[in-house]
PDB file of N, CA and C in Angstrom:
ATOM      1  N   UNK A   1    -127.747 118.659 216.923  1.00  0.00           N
ATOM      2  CA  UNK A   1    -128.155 117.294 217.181  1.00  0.00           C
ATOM      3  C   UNK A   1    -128.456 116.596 215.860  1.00  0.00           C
ATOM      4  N   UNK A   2    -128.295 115.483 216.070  1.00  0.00           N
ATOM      5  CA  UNK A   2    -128.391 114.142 214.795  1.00  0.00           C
ATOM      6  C   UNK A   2    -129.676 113.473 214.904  1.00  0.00           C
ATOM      7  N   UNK A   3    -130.490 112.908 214.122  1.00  0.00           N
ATOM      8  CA  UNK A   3    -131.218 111.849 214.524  1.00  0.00           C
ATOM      9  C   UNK A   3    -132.639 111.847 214.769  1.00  0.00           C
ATOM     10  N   UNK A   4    -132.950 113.568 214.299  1.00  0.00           N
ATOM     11  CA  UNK A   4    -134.232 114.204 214.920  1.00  0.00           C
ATOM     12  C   UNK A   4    -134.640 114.085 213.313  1.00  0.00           C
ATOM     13  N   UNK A   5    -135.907 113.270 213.105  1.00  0.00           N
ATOM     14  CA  UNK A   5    -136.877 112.971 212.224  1.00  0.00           C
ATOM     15  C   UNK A   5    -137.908 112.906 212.099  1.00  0.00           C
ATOM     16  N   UNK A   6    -138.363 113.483 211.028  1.00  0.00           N
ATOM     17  CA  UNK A   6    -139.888 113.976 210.375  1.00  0.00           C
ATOM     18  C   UNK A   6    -140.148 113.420 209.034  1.00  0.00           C
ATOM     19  N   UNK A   7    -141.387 113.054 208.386  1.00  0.00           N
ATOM     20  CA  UNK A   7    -141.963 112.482 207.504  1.00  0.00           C
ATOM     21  C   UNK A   7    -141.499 113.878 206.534  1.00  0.00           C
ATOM     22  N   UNK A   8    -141.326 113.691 205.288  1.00  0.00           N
ATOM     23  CA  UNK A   8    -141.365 114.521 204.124  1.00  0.00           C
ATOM     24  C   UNK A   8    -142.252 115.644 204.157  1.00  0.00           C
ATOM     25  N   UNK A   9    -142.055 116.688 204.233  1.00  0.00           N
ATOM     26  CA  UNK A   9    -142.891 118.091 204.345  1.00  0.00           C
ATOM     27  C   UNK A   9    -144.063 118.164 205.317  1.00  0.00           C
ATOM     28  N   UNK A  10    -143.441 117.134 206.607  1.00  0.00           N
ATOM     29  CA  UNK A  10    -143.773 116.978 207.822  1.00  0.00           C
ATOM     30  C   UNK A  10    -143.392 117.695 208.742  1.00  0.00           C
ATOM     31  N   UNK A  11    -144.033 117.984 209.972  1.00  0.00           N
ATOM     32  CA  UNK A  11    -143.539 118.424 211.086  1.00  0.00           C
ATOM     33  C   UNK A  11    -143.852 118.108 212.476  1.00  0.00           C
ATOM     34  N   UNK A  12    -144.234 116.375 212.513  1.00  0.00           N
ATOM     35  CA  UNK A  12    -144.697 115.831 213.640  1.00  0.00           C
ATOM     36  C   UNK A  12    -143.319 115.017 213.457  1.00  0.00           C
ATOM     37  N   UNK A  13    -142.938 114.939 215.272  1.00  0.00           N
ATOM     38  CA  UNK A  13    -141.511 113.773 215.372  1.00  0.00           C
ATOM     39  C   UNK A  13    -142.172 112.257 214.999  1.00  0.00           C
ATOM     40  N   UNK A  14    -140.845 111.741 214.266  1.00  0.00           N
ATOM     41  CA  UNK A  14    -141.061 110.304 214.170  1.00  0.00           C
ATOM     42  C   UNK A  14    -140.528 109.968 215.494  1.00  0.00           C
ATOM     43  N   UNK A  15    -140.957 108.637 216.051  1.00  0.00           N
ATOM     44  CA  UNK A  15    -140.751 107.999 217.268  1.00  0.00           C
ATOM     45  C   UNK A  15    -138.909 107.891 217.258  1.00  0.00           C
ATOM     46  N   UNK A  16    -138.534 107.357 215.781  1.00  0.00           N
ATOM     47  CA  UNK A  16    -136.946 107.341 216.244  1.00  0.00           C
ATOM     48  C   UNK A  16    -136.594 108.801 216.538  1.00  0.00           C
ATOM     49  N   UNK A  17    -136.574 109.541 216.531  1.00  0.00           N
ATOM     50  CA  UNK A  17    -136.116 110.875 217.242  1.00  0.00           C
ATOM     51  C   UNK A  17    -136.199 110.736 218.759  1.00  0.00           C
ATOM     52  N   UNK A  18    -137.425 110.368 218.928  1.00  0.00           N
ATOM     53  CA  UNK A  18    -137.128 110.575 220.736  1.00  0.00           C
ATOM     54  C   UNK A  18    -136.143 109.834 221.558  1.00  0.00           C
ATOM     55  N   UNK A  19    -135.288 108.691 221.217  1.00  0.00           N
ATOM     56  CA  UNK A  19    -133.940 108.213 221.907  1.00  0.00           C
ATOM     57  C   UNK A  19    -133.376 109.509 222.015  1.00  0.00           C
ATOM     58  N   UNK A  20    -132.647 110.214 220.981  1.00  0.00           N
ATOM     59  CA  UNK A  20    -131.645 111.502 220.810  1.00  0.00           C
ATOM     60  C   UNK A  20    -131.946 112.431 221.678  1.00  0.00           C
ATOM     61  N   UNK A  21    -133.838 113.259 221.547  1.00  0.00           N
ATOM     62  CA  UNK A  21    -134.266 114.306 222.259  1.00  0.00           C
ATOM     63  C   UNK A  21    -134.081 113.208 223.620  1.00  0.00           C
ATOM     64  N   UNK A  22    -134.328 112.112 224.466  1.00  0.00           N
ATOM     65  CA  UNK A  22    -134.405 111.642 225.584  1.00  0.00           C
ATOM     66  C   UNK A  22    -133.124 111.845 225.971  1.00  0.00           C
ATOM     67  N   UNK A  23    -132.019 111.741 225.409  1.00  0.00           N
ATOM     68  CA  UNK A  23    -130.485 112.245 225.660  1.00  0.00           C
ATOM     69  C   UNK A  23    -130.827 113.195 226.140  1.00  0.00           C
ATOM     70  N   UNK A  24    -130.641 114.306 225.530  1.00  0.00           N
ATOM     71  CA  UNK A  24    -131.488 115.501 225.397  1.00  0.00           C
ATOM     72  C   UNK A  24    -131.768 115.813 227.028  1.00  0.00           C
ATOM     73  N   UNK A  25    -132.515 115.358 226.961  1.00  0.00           N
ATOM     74  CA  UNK A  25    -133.642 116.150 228.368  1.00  0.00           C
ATOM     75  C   UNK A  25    -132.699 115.084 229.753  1.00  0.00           C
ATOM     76  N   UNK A  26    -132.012 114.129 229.183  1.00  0.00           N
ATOM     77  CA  UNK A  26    -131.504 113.626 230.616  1.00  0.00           C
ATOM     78  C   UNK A  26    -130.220 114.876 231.302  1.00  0.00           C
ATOM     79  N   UNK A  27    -129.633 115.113 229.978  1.00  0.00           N
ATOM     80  CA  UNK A  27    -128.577 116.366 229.857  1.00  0.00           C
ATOM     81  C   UNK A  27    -128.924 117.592 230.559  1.00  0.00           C
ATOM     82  N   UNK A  28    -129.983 117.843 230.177  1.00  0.00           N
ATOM     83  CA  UNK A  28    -130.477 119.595 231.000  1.00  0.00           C
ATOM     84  C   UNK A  28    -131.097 119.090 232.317  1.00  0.00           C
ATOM     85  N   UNK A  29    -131.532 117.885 232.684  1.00  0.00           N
ATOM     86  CA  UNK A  29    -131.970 117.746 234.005  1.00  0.00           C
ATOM     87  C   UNK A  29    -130.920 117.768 234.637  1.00  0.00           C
ATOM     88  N   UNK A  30    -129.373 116.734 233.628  1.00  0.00           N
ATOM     89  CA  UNK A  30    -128.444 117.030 234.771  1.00  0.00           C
ATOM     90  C   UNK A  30    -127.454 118.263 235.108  1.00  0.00           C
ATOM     91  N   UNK A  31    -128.181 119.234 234.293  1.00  0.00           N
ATOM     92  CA  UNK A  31    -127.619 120.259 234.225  1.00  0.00           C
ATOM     93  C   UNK A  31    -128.872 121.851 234.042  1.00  0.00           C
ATOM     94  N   UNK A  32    -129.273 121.993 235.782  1.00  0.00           N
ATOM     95  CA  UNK A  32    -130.571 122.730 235.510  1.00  0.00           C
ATOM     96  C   UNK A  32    -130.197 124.355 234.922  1.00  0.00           C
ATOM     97  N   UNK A  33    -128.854 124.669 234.868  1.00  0.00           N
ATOM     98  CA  UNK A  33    -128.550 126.228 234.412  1.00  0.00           C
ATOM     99  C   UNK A  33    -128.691 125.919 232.636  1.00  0.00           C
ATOM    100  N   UNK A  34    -128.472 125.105 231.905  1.00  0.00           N
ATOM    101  CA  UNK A  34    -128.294 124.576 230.500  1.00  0.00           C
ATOM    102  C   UNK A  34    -129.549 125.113 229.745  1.00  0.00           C
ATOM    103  N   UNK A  35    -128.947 126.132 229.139  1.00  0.00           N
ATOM    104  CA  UNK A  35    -130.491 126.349 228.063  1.00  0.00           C
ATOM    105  C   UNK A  35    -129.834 125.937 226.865  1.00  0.00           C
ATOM    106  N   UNK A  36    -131.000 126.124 225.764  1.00  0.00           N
ATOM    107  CA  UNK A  36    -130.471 125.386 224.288  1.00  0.00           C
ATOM    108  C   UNK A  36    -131.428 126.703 223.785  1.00  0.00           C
ATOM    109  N   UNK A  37    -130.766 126.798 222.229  1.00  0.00           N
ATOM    110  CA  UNK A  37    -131.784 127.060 220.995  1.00  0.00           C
ATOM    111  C   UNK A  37    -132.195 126.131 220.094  1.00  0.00           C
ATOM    112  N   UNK A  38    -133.449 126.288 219.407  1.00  0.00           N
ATOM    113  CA  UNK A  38    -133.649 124.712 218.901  1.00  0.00           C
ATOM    114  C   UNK A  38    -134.394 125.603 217.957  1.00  0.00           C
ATOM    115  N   UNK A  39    -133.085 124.817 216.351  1.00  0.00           N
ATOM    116  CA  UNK A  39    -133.379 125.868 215.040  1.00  0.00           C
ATOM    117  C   UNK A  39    -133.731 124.632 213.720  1.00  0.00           C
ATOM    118  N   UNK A  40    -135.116 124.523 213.108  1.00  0.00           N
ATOM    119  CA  UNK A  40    -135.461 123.577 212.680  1.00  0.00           C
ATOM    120  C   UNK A  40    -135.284 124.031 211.293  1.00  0.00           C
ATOM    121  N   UNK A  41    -134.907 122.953 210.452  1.00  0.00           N
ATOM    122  CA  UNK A  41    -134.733 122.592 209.349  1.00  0.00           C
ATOM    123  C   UNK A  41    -135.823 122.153 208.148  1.00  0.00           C
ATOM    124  N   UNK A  42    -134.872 122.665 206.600  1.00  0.00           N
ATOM    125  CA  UNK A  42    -136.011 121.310 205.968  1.00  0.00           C
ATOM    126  C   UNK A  42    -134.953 121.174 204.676  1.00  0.00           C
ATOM    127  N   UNK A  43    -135.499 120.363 203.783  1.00  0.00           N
ATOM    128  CA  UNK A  43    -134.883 120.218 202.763  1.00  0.00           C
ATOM    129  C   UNK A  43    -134.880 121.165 201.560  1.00  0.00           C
ATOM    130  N   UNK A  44    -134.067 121.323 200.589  1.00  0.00           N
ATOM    131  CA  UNK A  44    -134.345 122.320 199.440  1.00  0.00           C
ATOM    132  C   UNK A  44    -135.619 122.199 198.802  1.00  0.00           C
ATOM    133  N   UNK A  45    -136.222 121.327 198.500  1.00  0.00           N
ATOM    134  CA  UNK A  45    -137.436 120.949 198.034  1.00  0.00           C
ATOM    135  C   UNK A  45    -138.741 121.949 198.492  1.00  0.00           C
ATOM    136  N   UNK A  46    -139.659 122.341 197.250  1.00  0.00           N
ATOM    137  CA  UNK A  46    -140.716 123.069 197.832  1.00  0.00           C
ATOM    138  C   UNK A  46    -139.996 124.873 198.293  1.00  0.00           C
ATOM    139  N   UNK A  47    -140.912 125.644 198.315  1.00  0.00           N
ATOM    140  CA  UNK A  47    -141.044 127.496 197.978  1.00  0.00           C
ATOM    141  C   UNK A  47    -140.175 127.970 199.787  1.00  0.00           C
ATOM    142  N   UNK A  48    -139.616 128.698 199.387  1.00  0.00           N
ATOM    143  CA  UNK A  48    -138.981 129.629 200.829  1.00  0.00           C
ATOM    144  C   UNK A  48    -140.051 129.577 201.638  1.00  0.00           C
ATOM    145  N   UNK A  49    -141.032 130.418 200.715  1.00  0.00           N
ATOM    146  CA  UNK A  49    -142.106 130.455 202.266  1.00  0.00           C
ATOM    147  C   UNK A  49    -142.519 129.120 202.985  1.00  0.00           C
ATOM    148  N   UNK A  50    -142.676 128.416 202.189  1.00  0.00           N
ATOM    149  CA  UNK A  50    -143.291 127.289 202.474  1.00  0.00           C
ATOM    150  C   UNK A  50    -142.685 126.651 203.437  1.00  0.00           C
ATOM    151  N   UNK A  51    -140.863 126.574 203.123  1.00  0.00           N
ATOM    152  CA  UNK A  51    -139.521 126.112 204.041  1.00  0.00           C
ATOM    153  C   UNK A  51    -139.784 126.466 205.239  1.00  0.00           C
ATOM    154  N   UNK A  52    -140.130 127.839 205.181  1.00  0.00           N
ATOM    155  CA  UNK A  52    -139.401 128.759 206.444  1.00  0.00           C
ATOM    156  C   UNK A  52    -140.716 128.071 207.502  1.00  0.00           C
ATOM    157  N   UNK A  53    -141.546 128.161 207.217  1.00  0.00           N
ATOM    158  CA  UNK A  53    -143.110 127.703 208.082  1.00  0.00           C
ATOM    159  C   UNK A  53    -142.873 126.575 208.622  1.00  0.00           C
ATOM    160  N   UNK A  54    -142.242 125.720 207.465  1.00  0.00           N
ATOM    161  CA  UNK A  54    -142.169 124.040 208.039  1.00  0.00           C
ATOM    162  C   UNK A  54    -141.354 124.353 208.899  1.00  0.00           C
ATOM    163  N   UNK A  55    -139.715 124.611 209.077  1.00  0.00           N
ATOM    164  CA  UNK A  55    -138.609 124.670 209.568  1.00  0.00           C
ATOM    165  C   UNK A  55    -139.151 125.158 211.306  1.00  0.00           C
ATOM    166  N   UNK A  56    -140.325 126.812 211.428  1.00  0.00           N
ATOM    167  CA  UNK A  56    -140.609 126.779 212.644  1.00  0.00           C
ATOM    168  C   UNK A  56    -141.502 125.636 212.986  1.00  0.00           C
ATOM    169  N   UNK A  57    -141.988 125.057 212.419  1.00  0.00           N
ATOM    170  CA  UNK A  57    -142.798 124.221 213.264  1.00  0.00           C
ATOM    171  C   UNK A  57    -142.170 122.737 213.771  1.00  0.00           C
ATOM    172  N   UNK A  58    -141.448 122.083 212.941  1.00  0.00           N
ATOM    173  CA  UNK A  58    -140.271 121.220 213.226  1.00  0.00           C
ATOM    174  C   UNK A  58    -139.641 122.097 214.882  1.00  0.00           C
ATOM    175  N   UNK A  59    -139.218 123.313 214.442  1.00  0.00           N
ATOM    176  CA  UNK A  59    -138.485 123.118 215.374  1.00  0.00           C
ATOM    177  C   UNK A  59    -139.636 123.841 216.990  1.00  0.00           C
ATOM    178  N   UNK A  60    -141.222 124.355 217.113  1.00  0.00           N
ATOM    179  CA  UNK A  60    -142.231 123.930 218.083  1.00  0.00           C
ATOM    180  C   UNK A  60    -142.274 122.452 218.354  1.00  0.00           C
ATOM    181  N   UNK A  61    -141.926 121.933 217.260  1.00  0.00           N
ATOM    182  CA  UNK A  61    -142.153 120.694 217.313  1.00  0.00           C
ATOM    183  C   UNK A  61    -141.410 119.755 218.291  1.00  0.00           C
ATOM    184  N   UNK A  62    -140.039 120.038 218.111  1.00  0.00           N
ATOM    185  CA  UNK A  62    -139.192 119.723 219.465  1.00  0.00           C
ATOM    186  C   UNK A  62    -139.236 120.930 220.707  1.00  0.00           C
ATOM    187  N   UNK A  63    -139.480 121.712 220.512  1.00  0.00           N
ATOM    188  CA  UNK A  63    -139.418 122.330 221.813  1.00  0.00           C
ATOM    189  C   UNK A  63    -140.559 121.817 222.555  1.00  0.00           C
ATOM    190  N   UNK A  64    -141.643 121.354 221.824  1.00  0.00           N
ATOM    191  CA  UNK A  64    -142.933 120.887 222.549  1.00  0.00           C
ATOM    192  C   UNK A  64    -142.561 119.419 223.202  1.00  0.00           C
ATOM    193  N   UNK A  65    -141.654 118.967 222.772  1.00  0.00           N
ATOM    194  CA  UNK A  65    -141.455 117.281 222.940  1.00  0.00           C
ATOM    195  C   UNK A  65    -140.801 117.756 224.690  1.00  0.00           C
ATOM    196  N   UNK A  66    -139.652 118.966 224.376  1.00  0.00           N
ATOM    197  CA  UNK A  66    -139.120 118.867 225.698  1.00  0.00           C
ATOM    198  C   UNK A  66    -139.444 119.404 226.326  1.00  0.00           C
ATOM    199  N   UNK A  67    -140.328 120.282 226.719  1.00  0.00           N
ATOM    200  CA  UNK A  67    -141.459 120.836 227.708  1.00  0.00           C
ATOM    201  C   UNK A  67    -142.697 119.820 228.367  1.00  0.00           C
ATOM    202  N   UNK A  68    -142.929 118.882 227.048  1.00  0.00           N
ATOM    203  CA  UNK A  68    -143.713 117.952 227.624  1.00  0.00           C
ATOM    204  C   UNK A  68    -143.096 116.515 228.672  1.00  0.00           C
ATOM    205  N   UNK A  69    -141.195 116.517 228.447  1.00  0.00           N
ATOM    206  CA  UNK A  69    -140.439 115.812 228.925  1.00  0.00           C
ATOM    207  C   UNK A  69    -140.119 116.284 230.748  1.00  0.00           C
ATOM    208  N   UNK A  70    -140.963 117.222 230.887  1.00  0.00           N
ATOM    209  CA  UNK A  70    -140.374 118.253 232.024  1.00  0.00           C
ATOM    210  C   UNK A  70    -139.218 119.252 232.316  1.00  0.00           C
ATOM    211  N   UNK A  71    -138.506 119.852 230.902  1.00  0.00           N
ATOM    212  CA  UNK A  71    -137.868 120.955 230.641  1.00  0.00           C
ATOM    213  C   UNK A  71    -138.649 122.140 230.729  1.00  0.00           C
ATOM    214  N   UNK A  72    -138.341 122.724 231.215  1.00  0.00           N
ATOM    215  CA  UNK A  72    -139.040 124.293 231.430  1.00  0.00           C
ATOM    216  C   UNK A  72    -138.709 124.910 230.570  1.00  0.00           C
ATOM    217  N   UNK A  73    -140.017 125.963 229.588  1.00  0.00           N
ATOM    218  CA  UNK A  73    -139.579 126.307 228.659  1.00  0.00           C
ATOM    219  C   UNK A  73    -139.066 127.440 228.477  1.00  0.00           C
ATOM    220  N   UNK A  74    -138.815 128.257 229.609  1.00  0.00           N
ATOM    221  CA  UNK A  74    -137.743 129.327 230.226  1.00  0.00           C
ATOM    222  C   UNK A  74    -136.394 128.747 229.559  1.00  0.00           C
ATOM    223  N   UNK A  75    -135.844 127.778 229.864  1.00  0.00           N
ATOM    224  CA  UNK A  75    -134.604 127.026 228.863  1.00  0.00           C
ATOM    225  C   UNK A  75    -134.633 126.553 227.641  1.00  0.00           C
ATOM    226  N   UNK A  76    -135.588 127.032 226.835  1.00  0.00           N
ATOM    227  CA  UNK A  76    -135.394 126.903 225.468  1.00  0.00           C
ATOM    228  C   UNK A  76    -135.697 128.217 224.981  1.00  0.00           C
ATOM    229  N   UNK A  77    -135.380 128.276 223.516  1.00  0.00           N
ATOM    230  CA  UNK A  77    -135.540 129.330 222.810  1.00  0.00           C
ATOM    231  C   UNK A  77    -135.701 128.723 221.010  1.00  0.00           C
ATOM    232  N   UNK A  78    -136.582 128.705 220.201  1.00  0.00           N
ATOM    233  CA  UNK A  78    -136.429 127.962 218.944  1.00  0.00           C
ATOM    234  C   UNK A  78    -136.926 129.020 217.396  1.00  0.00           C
ATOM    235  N   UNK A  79    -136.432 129.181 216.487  1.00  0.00           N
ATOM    236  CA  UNK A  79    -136.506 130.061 215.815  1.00  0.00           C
ATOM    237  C   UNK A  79    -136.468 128.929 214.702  1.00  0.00           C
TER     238      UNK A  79
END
């Protein structure tokens, strides 16, 4: 997915992300067998460890958006 945004060595969604994730969750409602993995990112900037921490929490970060959207979190998986 495109469009999913966070502040600089952030890991709370900016509001423009939720159009994309709202795609998102209209997709797996219309499709209740549909699971996803949801694998978060960051930029080169700043220590591995440091990356790897942000990257899971970015990506709690959306899995929390779509659990709180009414996705069951039996259909996700995020690393």
């Amino acid at each position: 997915m495109e469009n999913i945004y966070f502040e600089t060595d952030k890991y709370k969604l900016l509001p423009e992300s939720f159009t994309e994730l709202n795609k998102l969750v209209n997709i797996m409602k219309e499709h209740p067998s549909m699971t996803i993995n949801i694998k978060g990112h960051t930029d080169s900037d700043g220590g591995t460890d440091h990356n790897q921490i942000l990257s899971e929490n970015r990506a709690n970060s959306v899995h929390d958006y779509l659990v709180n959207q009414g996705i069951d979190k039996s259909r996700l998986s995020h690393e």
